[in-house]
Structure formats: C-alpha cells, structure tokens
Protein backbone atom coordinates (compact mmCIF):
# COMPACT_ATOMS: atom_id res chain seq x y z
CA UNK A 1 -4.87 17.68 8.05
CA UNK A 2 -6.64 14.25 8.93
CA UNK A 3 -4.57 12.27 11.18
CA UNK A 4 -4.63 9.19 9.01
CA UNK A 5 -2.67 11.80 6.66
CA UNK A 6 -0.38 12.51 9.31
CA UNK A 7 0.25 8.89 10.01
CA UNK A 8 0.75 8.11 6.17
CA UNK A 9 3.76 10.83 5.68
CA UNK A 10 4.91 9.66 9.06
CA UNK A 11 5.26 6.38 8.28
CA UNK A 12 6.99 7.56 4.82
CA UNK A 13 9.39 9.74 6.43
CA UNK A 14 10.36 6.72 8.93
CA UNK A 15 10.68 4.30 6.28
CA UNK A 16 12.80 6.92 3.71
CA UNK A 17 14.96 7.71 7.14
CA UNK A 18 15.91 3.94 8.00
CA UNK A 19 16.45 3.03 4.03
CA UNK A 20 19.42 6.29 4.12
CA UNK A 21 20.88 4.82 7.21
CA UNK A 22 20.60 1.36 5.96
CA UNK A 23 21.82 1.97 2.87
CA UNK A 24 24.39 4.70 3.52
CA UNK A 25 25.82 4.15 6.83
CA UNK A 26 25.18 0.89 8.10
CA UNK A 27 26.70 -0.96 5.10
CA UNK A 28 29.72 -3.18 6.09
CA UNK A 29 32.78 -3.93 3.63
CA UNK A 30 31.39 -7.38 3.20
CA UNK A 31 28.15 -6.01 1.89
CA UNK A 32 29.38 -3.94 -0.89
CA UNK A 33 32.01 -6.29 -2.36
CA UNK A 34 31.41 -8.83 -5.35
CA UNK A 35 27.72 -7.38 -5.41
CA UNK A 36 27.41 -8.35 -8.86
CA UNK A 37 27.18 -12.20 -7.80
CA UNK A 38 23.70 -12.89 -7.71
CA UNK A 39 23.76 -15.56 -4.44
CA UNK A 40 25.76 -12.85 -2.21
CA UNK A 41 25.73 -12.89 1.36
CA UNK A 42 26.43 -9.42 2.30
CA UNK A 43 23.63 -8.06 -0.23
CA UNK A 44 21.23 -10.73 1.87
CA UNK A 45 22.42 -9.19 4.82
CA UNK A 46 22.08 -5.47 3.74
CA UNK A 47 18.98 -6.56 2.76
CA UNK A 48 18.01 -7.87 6.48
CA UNK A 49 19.21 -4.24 7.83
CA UNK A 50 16.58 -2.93 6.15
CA UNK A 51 13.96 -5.59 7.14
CA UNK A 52 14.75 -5.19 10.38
CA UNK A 53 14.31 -1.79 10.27
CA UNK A 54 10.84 -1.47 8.71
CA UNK A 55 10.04 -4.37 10.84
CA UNK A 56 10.66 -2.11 13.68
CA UNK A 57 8.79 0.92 12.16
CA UNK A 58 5.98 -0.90 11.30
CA UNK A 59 5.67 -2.12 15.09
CA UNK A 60 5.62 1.12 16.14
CA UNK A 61 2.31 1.55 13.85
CA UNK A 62 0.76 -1.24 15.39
CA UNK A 63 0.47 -3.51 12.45
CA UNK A 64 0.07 -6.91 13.28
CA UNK A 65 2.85 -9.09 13.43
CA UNK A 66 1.38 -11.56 10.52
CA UNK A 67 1.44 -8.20 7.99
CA UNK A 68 5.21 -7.36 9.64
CA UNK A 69 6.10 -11.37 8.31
CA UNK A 70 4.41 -11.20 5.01
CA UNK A 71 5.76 -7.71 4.43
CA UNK A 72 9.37 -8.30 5.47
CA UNK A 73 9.71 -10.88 3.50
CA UNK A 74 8.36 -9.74 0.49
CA UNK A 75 10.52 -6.20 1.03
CA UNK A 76 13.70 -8.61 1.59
CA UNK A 77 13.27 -10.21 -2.03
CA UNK A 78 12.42 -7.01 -3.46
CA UNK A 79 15.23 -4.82 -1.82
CA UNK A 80 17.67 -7.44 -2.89
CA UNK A 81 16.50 -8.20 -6.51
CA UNK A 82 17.14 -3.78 -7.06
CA UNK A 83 20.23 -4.15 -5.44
CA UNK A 84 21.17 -7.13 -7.52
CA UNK A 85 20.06 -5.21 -10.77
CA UNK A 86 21.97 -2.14 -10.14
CA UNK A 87 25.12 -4.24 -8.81
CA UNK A 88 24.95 -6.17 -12.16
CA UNK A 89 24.36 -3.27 -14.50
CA UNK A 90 26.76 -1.50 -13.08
CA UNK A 91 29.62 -3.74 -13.80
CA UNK A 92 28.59 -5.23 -16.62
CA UNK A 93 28.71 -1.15 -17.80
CA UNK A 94 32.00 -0.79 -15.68
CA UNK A 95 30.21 2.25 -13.93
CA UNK A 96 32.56 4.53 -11.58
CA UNK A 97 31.01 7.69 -9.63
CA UNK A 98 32.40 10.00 -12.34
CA UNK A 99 30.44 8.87 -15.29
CA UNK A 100 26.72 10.19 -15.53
CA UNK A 101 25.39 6.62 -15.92
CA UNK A 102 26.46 5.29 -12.54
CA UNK A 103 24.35 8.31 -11.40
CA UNK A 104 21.60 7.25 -13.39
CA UNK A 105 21.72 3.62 -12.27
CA UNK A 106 22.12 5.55 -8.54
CA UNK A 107 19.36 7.42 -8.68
CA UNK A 108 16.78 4.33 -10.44
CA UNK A 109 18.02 2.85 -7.52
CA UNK A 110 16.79 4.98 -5.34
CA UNK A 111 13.39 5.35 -6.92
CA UNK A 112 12.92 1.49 -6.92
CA UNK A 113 13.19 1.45 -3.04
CA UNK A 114 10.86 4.92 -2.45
CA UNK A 115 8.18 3.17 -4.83
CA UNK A 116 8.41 0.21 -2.94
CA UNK A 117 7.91 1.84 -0.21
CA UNK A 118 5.14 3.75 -1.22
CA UNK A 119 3.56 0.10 -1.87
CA UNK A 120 4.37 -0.50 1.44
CA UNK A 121 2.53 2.07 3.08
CA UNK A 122 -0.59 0.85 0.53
CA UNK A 123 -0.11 -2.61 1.95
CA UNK A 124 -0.55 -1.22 5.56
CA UNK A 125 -3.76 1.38 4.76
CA UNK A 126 -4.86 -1.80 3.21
CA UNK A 127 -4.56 -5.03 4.89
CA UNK A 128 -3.34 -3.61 8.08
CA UNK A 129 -4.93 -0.84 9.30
C-alpha cells in the first residue's frame, strides 16, 4: 500500500477514535441536558472536545496551523448543528433508547459526523498536504 494510503486510514481511524471518546465518554451532565435548546452551552462545549481533539490529530499530521483554524471552526459549527438536529428531533418525537427511531436518529447521527469527517480528511489531501 502507498503510504499516502496509510496516512489517509490513519488519519480516519484517529479522527473516528477521538469522536467515540468525545462523544461517549467525555460528555459531562451539563452537556447532555436541555440539548434540544438551540443556544446551549454544554452542546458548544461538547462540540469544543471534539475540536480540540482533531485539532490535536491534525497537528500530529503536520497540517498547518491556518488549515487547523479554518477546519476547527468549520467542524465546531458542523458538529453542533447534527447534534442540534438529532437533540431536536428527538424530543420533538419524544425518542427513548427502546423505540427503533431513537436508533435511527442514533445511528444518522453517527453517519453525519463519519461523513464529515471523511470531508475532513479531503480538506487535508487538498489544501493541506
């Protein structure tokens, strides 16, 4: 395999491992409460865990720091707009973990942040690289 592959699923596998431990273990009360308000401070804050986080990955790569700027800020609007869509969907739908559609809403979720993601690594092959 090329080692710009190997660099590309690297940097994937980095960025999928910080977004579980950002969004599954580093997530503090006041982050998942009244996340259906759209100005909420603990889903801005969640939302900094993860920039910080690909912030640091992407200084491992050696991007330069005016990419790490451009792209943390444009992965903070677009990690909290998701989060704001599932948060509202889900109560507007009154969602709980045993009904299939919270699931659903889960896993779109989920896909939202690996496709952006995936954008992210274009941005760095791209501008960065």
């Amino acid at each position: 395999m090329p080692e710009s592959y190997g660099a590309v699923l690297l940097l994937l596998c980095l960025l999928q491992i910080k977004h579980m431990f950002a969004d599954f273990y580093l997530q503090t009360p006041k982050m998942l409460t009244g996340r259906g308000e759209y100005f909420h401070l603990g889903r801005a804050q969640h939302a900094g865990v993860h920039v910080v986080g690909s912030a640091l990955i992407f200084l491992l790569f050696g991007a330069p720091i005016s990419f790490i700027l451009i792209i943390s800020a444009l992965e903070w609007i677009i990690h909290f707009n998701i989060d704001f869509a599932k948060a509202s969907y889900s109560d507007k739908k009154k969602l709980q973990p045993n009904q299939a559609a919270f699931w659903r809403a889960t896993g779109l979720d989920q896909l939202m942040h690996s496709l952006t993601y995936i954008a992210m690594v274009w941005a760095w092959i791209t501008f960065a690289v």
